[in-house]
N, C-alpha and C. Protein backbone atom coordinates (compact mmCIF):
# COMPACT_ATOMS: atom_id res chain seq x y z
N UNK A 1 106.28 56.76 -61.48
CA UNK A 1 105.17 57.51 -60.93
C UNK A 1 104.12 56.55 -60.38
N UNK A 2 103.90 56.70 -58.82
CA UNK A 2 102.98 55.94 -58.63
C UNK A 2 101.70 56.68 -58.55
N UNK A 3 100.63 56.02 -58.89
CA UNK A 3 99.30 56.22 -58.64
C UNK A 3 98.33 56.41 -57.26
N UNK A 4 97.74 57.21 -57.11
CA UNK A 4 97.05 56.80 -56.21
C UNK A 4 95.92 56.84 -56.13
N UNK A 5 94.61 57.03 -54.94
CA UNK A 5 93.30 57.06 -55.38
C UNK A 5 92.82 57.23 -54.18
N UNK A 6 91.93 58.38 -53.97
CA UNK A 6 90.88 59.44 -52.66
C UNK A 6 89.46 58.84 -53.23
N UNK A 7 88.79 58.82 -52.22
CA UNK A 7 87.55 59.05 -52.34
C UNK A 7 86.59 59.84 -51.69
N UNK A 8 85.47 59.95 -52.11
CA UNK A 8 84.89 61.31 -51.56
C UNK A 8 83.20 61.32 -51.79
N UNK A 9 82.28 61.44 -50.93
CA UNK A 9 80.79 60.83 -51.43
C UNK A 9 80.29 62.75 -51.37
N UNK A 10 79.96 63.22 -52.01
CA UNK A 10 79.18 63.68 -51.99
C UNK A 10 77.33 63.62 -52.16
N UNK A 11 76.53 64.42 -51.89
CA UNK A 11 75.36 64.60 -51.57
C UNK A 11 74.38 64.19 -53.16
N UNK A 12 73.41 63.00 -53.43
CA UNK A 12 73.03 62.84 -55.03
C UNK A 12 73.04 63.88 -55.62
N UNK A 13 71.84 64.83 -55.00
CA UNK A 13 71.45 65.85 -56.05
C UNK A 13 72.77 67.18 -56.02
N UNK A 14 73.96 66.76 -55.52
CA UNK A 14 75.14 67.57 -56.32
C UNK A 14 76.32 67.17 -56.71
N UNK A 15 75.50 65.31 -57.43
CA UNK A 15 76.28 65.14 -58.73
C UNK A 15 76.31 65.88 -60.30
N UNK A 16 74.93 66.09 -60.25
CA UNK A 16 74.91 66.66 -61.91
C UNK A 16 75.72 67.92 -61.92
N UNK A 17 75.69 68.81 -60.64
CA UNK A 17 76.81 69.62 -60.23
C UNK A 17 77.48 69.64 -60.66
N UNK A 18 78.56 68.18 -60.20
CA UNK A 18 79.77 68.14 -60.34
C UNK A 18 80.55 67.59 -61.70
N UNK A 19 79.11 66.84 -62.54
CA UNK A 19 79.30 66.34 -63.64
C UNK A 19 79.59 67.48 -65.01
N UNK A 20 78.51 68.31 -64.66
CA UNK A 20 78.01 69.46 -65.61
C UNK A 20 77.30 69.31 -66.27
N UNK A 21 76.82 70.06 -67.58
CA UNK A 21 76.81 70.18 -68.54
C UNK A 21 77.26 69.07 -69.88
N UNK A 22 76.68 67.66 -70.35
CA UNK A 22 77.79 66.46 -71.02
C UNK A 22 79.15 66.29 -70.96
N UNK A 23 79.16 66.14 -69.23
CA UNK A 23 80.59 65.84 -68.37
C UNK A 23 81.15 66.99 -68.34
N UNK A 24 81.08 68.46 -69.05
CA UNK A 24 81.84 69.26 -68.85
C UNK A 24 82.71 69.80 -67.38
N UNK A 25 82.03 69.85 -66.57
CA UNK A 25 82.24 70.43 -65.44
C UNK A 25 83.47 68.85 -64.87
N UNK A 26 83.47 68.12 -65.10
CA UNK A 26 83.96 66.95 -64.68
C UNK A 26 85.31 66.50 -65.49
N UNK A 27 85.27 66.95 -67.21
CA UNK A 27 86.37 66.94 -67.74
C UNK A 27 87.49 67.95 -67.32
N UNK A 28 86.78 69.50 -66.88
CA UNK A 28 87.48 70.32 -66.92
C UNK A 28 88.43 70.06 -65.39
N UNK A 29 87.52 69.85 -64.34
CA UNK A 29 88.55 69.23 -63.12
C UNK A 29 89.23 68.26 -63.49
N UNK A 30 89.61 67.24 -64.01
CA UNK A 30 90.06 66.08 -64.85
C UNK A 30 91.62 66.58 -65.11
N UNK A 31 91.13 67.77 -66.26
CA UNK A 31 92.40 68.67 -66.40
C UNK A 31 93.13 69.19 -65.97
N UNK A 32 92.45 70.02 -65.04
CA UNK A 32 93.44 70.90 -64.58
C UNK A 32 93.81 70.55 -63.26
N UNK A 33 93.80 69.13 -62.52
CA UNK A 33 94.10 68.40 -61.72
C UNK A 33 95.14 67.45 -62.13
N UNK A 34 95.00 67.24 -63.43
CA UNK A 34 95.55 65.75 -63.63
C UNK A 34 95.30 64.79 -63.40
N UNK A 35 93.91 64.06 -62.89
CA UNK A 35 93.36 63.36 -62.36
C UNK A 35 91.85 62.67 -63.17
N UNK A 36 91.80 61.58 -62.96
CA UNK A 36 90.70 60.81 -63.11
C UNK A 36 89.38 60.53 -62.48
N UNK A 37 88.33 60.81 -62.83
CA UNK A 37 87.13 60.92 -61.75
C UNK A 37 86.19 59.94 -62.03
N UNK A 38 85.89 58.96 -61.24
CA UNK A 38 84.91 57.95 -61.56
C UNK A 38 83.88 58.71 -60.56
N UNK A 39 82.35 58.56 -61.33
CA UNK A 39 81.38 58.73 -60.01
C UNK A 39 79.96 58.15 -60.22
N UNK A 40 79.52 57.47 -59.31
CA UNK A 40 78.51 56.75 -59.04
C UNK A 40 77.14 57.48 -58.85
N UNK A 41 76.10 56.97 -59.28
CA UNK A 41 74.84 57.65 -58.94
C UNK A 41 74.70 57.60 -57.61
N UNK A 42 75.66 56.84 -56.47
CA UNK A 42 75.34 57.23 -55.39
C UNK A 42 76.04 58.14 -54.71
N UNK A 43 76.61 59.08 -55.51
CA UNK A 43 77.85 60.15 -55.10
C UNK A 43 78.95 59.61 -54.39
N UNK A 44 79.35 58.38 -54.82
CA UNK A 44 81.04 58.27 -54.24
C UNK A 44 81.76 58.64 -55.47
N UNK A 45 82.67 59.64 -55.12
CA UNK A 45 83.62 59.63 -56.48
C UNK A 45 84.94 59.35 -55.91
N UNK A 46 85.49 58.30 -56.80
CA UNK A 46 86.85 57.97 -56.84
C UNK A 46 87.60 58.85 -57.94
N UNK A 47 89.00 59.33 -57.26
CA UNK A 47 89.60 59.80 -57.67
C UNK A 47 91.11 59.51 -58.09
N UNK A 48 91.38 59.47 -59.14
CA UNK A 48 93.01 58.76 -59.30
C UNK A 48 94.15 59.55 -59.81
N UNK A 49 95.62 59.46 -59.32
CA UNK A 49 96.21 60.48 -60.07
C UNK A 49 97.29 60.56 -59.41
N UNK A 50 98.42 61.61 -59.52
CA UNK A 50 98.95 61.51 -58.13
C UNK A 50 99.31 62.00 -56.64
N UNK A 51 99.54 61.55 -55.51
CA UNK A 51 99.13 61.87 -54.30
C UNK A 51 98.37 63.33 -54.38
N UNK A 52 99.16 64.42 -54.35
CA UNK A 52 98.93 65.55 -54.16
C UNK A 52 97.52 65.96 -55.00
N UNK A 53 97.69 65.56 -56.11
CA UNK A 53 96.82 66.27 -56.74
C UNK A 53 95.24 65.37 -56.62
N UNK A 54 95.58 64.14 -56.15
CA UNK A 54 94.40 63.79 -55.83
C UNK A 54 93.55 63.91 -54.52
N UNK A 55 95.00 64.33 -53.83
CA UNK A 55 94.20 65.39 -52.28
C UNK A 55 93.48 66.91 -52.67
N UNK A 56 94.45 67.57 -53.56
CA UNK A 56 93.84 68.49 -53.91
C UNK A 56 92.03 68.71 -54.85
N UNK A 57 92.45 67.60 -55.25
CA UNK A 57 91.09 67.13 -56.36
C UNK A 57 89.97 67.02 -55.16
N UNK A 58 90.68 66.17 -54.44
CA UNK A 58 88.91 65.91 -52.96
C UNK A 58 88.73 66.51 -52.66
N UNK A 59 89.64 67.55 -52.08
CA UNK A 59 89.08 68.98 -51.77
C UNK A 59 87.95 70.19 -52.57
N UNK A 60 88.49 69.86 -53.82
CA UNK A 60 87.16 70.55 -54.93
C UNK A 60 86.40 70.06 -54.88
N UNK A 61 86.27 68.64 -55.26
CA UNK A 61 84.90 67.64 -55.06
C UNK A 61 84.58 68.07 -53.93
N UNK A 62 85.01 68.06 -52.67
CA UNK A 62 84.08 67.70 -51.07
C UNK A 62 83.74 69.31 -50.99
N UNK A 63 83.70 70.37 -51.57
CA UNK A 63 83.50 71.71 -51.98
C UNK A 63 82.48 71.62 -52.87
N UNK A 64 82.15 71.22 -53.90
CA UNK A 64 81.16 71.39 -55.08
C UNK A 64 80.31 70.18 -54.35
N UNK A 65 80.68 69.36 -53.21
CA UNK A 65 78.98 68.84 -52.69
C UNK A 65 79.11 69.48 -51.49
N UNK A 66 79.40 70.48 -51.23
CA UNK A 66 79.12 71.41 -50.00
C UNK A 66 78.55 72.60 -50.41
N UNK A 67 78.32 72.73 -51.60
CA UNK A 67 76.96 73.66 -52.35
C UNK A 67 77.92 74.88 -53.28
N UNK A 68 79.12 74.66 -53.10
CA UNK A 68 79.57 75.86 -53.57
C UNK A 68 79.89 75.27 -55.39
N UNK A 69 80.16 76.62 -56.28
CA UNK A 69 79.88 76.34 -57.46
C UNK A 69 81.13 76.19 -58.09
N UNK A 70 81.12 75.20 -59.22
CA UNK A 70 82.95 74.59 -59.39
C UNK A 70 83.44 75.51 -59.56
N UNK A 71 83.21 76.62 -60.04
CA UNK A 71 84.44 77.81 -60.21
C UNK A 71 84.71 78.25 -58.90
N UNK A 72 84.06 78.85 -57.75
CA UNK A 72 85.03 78.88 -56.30
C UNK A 72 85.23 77.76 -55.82
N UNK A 73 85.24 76.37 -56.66
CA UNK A 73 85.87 75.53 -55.78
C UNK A 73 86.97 74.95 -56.47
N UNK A 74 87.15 75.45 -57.48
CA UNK A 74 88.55 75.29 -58.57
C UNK A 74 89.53 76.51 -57.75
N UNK A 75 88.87 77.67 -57.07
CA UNK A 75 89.89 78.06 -56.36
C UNK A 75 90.84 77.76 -55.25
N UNK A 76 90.86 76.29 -55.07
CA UNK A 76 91.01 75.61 -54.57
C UNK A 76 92.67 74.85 -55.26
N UNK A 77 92.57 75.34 -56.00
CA UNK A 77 93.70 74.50 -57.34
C UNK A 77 94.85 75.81 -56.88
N UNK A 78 94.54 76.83 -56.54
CA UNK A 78 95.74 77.73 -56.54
C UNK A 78 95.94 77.82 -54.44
N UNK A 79 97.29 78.03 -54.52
CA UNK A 79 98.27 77.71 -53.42
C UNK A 79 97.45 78.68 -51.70
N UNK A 80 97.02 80.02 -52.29
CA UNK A 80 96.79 80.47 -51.38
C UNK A 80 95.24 80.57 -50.67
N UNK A 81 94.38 79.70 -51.69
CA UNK A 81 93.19 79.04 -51.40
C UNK A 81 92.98 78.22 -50.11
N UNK A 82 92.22 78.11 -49.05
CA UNK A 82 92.19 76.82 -48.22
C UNK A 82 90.00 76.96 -47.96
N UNK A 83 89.93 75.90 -47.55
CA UNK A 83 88.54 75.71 -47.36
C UNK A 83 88.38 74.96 -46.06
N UNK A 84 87.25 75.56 -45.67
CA UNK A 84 87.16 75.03 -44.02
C UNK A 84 85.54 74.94 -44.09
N UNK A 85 85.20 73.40 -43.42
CA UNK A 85 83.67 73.33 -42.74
C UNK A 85 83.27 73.32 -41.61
N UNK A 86 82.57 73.80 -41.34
CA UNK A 86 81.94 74.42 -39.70
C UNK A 86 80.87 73.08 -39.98
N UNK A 87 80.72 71.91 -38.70
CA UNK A 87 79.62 71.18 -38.49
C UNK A 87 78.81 71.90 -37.25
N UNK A 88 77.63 72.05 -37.96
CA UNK A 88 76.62 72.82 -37.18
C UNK A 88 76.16 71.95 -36.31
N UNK A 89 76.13 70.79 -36.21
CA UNK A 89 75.92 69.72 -34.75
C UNK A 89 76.89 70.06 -33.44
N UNK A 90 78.00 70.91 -34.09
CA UNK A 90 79.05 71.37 -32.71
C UNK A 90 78.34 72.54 -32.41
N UNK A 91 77.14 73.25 -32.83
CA UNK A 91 76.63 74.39 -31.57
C UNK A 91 75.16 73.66 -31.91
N UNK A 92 74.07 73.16 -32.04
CA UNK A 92 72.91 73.12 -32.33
C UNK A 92 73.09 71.50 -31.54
N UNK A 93 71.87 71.40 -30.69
CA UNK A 93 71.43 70.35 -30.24
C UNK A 93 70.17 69.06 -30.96
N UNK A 94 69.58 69.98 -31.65
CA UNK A 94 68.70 69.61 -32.64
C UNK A 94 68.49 70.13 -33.94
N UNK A 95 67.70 69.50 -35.10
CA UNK A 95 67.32 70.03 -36.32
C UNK A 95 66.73 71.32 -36.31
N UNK A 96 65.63 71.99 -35.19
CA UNK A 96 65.07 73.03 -34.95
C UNK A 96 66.44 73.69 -34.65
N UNK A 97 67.10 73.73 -33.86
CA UNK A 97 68.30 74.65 -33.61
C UNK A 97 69.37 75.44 -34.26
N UNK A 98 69.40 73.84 -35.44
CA UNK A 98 70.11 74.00 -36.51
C UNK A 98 69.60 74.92 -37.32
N UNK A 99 68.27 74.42 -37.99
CA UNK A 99 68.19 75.58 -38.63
C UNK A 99 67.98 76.98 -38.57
N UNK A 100 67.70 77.57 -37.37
CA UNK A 100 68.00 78.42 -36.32
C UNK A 100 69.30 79.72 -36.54
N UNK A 101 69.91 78.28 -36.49
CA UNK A 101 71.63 78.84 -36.70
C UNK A 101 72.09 78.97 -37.99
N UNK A 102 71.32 78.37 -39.17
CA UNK A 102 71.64 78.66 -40.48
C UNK A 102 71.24 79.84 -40.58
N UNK A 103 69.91 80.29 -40.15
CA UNK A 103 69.35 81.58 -40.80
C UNK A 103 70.15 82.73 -39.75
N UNK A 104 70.54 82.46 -38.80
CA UNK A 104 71.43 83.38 -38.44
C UNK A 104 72.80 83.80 -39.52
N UNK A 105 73.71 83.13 -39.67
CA UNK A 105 74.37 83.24 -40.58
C UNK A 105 74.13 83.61 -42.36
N UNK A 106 73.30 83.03 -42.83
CA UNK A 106 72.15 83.88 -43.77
C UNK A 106 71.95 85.03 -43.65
N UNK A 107 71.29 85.55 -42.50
CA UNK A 107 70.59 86.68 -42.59
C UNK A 107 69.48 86.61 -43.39
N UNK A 108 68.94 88.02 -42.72
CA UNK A 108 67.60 88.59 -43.85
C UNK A 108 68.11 88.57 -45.17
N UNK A 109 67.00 88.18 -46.20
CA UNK A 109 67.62 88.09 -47.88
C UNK A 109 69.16 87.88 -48.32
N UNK A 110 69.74 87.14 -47.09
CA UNK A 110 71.35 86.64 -47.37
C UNK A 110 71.91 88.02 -46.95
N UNK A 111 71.86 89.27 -46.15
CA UNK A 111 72.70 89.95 -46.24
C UNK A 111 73.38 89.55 -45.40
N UNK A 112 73.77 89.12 -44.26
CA UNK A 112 74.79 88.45 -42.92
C UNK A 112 75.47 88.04 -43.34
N UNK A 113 75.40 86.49 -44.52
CA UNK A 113 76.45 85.99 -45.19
C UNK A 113 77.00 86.64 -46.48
N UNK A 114 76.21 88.00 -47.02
CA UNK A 114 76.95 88.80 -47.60
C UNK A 114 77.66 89.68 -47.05
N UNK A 115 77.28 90.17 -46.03
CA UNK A 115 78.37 91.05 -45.47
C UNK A 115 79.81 90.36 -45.24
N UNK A 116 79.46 89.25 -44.46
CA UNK A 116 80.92 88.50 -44.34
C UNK A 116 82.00 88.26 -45.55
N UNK A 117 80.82 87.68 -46.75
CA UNK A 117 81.79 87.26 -47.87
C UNK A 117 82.79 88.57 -48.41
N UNK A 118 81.74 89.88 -48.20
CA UNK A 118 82.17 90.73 -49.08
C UNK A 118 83.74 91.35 -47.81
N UNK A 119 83.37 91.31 -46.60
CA UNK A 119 84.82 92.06 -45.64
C UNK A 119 86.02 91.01 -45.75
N UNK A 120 85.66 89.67 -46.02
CA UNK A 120 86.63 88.52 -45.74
C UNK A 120 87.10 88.43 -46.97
N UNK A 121 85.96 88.63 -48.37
CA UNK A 121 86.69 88.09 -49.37
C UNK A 121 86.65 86.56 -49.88
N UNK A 122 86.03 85.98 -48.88
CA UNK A 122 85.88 84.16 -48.96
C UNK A 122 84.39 84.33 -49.14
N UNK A 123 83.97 82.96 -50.19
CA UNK A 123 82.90 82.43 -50.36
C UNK A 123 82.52 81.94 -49.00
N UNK A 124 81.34 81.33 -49.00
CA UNK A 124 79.94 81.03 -47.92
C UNK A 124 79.75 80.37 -48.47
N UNK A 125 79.28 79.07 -48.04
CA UNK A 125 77.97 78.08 -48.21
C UNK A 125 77.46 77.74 -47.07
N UNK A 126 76.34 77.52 -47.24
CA UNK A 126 75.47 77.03 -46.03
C UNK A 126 74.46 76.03 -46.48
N UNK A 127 74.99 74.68 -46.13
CA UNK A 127 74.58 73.84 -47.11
C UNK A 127 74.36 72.36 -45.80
N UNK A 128 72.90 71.80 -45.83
CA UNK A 128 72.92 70.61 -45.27
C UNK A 128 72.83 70.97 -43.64
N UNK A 129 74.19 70.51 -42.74
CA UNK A 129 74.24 70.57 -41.70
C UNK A 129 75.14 71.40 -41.42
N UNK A 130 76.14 71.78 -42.51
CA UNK A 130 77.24 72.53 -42.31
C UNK A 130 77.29 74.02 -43.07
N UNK A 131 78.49 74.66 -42.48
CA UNK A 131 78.68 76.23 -43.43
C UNK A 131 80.01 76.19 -43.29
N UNK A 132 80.36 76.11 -45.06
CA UNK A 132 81.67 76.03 -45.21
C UNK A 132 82.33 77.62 -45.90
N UNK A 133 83.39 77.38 -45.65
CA UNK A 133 84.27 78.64 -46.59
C UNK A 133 85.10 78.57 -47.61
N UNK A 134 85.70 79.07 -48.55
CA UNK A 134 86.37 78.53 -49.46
C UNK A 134 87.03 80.60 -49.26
N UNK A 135 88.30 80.46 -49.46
CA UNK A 135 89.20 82.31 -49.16
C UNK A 135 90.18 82.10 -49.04
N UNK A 136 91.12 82.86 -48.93
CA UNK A 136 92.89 83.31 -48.95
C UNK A 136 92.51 82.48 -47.39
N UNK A 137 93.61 81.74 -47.35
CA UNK A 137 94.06 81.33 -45.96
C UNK A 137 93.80 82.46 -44.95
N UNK A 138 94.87 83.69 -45.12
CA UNK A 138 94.16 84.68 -43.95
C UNK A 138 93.37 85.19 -43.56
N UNK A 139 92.42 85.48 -44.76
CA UNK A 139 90.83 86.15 -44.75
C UNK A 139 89.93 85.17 -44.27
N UNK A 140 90.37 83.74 -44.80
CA UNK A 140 89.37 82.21 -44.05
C UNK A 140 89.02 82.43 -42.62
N UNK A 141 90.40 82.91 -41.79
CA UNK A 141 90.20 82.61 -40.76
C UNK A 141 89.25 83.76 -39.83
N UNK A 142 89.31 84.61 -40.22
CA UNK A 142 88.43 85.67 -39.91
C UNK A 142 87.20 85.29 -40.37
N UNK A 143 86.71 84.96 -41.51
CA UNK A 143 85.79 84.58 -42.02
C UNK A 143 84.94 83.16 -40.61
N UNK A 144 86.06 82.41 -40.77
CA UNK A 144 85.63 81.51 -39.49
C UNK A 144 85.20 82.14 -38.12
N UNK A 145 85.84 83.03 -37.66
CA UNK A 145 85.60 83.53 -36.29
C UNK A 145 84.42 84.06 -36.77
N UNK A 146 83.89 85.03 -37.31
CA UNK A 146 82.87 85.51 -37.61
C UNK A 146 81.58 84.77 -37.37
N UNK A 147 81.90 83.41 -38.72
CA UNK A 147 80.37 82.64 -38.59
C UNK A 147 80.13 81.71 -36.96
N UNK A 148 81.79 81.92 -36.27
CA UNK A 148 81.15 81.00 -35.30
C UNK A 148 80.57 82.06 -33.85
N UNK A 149 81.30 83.51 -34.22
CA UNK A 149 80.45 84.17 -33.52
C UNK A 149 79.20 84.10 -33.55
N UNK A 150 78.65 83.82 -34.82
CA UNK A 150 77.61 84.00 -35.22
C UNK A 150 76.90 82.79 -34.07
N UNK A 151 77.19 81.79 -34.37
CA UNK A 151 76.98 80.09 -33.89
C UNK A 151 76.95 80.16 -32.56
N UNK A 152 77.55 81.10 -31.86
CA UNK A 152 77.75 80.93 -30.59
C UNK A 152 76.78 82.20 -29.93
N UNK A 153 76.05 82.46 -30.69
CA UNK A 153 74.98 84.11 -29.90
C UNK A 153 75.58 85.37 -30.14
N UNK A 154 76.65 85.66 -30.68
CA UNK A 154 76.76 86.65 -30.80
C UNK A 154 76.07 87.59 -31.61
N UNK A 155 76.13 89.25 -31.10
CA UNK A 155 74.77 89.61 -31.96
C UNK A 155 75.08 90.24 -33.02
N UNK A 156 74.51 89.94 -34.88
CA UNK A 156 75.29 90.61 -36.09
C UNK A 156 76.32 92.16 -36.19
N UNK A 157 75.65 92.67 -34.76
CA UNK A 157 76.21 94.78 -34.78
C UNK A 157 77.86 93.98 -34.64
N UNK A 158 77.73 93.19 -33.53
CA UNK A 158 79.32 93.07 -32.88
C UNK A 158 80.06 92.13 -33.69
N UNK A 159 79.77 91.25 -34.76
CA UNK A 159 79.94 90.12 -35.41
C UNK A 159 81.08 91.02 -36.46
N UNK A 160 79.66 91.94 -36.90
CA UNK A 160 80.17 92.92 -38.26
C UNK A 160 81.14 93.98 -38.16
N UNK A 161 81.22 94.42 -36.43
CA UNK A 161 82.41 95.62 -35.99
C UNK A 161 83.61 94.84 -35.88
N UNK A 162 83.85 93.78 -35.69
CA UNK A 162 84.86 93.06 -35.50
C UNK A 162 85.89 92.51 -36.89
N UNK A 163 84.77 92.44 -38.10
CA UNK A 163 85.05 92.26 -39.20
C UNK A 163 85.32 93.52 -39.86
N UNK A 164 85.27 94.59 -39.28
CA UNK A 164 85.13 95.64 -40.36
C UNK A 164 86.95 96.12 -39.69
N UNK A 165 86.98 95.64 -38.25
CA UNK A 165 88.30 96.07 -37.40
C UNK A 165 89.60 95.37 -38.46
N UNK A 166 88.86 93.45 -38.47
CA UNK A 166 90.04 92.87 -38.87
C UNK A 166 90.22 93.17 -40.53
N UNK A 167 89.35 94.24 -41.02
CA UNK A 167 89.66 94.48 -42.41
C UNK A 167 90.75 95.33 -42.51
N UNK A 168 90.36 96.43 -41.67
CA UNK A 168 91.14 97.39 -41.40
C UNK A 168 92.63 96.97 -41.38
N UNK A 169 93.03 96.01 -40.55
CA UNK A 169 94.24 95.53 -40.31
C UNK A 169 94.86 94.84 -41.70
N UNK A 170 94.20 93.88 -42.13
CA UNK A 170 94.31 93.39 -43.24
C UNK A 170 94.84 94.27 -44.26
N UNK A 171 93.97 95.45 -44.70
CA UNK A 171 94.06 96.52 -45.65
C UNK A 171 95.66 97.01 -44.76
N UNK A 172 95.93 97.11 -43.86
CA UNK A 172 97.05 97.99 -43.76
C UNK A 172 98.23 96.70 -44.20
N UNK A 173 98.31 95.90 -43.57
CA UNK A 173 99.35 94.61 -43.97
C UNK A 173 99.73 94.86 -45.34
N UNK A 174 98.44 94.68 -46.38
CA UNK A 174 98.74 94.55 -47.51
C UNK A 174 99.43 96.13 -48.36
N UNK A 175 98.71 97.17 -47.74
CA UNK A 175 99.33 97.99 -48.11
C UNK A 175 100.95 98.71 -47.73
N UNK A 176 101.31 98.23 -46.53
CA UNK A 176 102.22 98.60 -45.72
C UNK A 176 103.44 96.95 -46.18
N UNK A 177 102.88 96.16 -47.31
CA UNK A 177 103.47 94.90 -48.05
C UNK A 177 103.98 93.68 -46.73
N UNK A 178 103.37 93.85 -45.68
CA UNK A 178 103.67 92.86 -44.57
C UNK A 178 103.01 91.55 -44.88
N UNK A 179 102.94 90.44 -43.99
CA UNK A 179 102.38 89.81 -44.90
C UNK A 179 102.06 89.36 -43.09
């Protein structure tokens, strides 16, 4: 068995994040990865173990410093999980723009990015420069078109009819056992 080793910097203030509770949060990925986690007060964490599971491991880590909380990013450990980040520098020209485009996706009192989470089924973060997802591979991707409608001007009525269409479809797949 060979060894190998990822690395991955996340953001300072979401090491204690990732540490937990007296390492808890850090033993328990440890485990159920199979993997070894060194991490620095300057958020590089090295990761050791083997191949796969230490790709899979960066992926939780580069998730729990993208704001989301280790339990949806341990969903990440099961097969039909995938996570995707939107860099908000690909529609925003500046910091004013950017944040612009966060609170679009937000919404008033978070309902925009609740509506999405709740038709897609995938977590939201909106964290830094980016808005990531963590969902079933198929629901992700809807989930994606959505926030980049969002990113690109589209206006929430048509964002949310489009999501409520591709639910529809979704709901029949699964019930009609298609996949």
């Amino acid at each position: 068995m060979d060894e190998y080793s990822q690395m991955v910097k996340i953001p300072k203030e979401r090491i204690a994040v990732l540490i937990g509770t007296k390492g808890a949060t850090k033993r328990d990925i440890e485990e159920k990865t199979n993997t070894k986690l060194k991490v620095s007060a300057e958020g590089d964490v090295d990761i050791f173990g083997e191949s796969y599971e230490t790709w899979v491991t960066r992926q939780v880590i580069k998730a729990i410093g993208r704001g989301f909380s280790p339990k949806n990013a341990l969903l990440l450990l099961e097969d039909e999980y995938a996570f995707e980040i939107i860099e908000l520098k690909d529609f925003a020209s500046n910091e004013h723009a950017m944040t612009r485009l966060k609170s679009r996706v937000i919404g008033t009192e978070g309902k925009s990015r609740e509506v999405i989470e709740e038709l897609t089924m995938c977590h939201i973060s909106v964290y830094g420069k980016t808005v990531s997802i963590i969902g079933k591979t198929e629901y992700l991707f809807v989930a994606k078109k959505a926030i980049e409608m969002l990113l690109t001007g589209a206006q929430h009525a048509t964002v949310f009819k489009m999501l409520e269409t591709e639910r529809k479809e979704m709901y029949k797949k699964e019930i009609l056992g298609g996949e």
